[in-house]
C-alpha atoms as a PDB file:
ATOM      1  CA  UNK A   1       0.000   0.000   0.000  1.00  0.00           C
ATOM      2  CA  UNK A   2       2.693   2.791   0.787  1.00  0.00           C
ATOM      3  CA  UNK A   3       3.687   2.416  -3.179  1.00  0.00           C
ATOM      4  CA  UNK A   4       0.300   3.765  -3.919  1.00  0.00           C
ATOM      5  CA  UNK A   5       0.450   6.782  -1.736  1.00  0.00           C
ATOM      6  CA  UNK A   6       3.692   7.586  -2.704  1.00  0.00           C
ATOM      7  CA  UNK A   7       2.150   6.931  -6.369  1.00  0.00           C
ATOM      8  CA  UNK A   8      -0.400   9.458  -5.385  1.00  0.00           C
ATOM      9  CA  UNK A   9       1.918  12.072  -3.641  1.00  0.00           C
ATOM     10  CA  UNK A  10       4.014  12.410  -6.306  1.00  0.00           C
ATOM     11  CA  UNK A  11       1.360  12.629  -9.364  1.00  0.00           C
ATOM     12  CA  UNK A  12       0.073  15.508  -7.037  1.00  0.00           C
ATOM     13  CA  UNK A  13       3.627  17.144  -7.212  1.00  0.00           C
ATOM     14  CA  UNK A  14       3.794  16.412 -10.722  1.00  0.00           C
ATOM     15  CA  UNK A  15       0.520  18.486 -11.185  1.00  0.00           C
ATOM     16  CA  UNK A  16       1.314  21.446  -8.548  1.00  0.00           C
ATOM     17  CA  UNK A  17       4.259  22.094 -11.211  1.00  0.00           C
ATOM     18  CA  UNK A  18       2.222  22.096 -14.140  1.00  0.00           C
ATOM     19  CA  UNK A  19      -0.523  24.461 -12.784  1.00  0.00           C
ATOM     20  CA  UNK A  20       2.802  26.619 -11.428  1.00  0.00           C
ATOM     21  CA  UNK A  21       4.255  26.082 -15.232  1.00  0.00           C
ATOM     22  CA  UNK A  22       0.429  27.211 -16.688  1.00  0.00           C
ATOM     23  CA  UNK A  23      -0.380  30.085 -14.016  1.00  0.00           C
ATOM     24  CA  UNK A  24       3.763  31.532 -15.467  1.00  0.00           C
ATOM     25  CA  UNK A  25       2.594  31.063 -18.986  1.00  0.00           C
ATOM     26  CA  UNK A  26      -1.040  32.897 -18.413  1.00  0.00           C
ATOM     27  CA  UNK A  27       0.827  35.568 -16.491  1.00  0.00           C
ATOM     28  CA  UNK A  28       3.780  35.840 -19.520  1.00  0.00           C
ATOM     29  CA  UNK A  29       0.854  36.408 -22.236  1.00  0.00           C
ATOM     30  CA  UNK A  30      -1.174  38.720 -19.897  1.00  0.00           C
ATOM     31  CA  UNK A  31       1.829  40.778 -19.949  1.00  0.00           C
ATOM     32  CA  UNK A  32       2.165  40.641 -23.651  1.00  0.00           C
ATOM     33  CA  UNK A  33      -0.749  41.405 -23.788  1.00  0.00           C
ATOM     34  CA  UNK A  34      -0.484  44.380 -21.571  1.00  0.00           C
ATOM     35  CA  UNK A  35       1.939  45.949 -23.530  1.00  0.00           C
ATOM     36  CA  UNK A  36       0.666  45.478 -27.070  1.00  0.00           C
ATOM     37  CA  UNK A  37      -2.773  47.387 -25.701  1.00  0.00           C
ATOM     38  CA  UNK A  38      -0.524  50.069 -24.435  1.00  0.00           C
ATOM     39  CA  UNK A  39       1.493  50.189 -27.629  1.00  0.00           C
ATOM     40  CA  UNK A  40      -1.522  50.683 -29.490  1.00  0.00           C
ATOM     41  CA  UNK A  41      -3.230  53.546 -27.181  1.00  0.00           C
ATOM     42  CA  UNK A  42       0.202  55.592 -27.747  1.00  0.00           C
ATOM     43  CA  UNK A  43       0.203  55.147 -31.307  1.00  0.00           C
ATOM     44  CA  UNK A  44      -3.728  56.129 -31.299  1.00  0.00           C
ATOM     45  CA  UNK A  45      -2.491  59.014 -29.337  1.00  0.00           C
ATOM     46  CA  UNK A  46       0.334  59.959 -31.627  1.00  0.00           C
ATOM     47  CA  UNK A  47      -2.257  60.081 -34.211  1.00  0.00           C
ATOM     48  CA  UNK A  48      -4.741  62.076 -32.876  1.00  0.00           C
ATOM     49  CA  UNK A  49      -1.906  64.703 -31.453  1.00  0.00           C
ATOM     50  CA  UNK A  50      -1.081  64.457 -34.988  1.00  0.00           C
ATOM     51  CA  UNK A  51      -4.635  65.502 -36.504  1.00  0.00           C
ATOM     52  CA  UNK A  52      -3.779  69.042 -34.822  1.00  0.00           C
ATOM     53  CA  UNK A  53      -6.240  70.908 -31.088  1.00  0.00           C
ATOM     54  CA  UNK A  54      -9.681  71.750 -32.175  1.00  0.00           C
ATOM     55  CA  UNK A  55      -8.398  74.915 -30.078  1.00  0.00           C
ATOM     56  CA  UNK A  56      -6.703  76.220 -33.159  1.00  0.00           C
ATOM     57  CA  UNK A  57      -8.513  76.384 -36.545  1.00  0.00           C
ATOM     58  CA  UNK A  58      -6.788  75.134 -39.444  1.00  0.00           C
ATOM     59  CA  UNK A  59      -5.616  77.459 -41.928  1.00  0.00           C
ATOM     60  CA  UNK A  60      -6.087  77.057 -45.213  1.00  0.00           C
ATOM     61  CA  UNK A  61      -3.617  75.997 -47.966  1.00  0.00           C
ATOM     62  CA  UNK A  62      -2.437  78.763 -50.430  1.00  0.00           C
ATOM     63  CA  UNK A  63      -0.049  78.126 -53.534  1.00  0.00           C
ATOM     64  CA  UNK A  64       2.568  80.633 -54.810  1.00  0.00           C
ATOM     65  CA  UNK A  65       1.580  79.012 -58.500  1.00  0.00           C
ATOM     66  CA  UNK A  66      -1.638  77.754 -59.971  1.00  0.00           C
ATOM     67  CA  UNK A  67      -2.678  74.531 -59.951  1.00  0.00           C
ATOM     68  CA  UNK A  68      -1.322  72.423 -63.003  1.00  0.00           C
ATOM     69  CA  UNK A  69      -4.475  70.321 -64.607  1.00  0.00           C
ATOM     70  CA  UNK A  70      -3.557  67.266 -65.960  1.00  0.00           C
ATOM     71  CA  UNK A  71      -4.024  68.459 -69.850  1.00  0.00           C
ATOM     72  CA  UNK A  72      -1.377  71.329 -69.287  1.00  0.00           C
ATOM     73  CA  UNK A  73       1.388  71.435 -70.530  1.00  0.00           C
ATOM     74  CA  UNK A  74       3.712  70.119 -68.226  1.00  0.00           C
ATOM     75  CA  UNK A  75       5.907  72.650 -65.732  1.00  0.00           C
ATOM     76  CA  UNK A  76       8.814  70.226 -66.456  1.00  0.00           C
ATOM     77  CA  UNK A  77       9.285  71.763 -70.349  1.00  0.00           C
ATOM     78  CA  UNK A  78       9.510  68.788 -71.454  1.00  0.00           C
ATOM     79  CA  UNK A  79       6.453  69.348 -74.089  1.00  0.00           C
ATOM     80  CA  UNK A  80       4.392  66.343 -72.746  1.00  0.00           C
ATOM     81  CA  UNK A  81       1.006  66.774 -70.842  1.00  0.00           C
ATOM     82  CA  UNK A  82       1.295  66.683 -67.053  1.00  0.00           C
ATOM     83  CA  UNK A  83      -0.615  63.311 -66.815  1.00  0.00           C
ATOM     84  CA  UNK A  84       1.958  61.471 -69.305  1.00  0.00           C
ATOM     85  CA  UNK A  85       5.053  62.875 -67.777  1.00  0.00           C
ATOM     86  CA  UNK A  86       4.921  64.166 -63.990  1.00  0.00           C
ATOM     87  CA  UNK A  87       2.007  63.960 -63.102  1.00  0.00           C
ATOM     88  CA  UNK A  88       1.855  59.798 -63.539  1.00  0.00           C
END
């Protein structure tokens, strides 16, 4: 009869080590986990500090030059229309 208990002791060691082994494993991924959600809230934040304060309206663009269309000649001098030379 002892073999059995010892048997039975040491399956119950066996299995203390794999829940220890599975609760390190849960806790490793948590963490990865952890970071990649904090990774992705700066980036969001990055972003949106990026699209500019609602504080401070956005001005608008002006050009020194007028728009080329894509028939014009192109600015190049080249002779070719914008859309077949710089403008592909």
């Amino acid at each position: 009869m002892p073999e059995r208990e010892d048997a039975r002791v040491a399956d119950e060691d066996v299995e203390g080590d794999d829940d220890r082994d599975l609760d390190e494993r849960v806790e490793k991924v948590g963490l990865e986990v952890a970071r990649d959600l904090e990774a992705e809230q700066r980036r969001r934040r990055v972003v949106l500090n990026r699209a500019g304060d609602d504080d401070q309206p956005q001005k608008p663009v002006v050009r020194d030059e007028a728009k080329v269309g894509r028939n014009d000649p192109c600015p190049c001098g080249s002779g070719k229309k914008y859309k077949k030379c710089c403008g592909a």
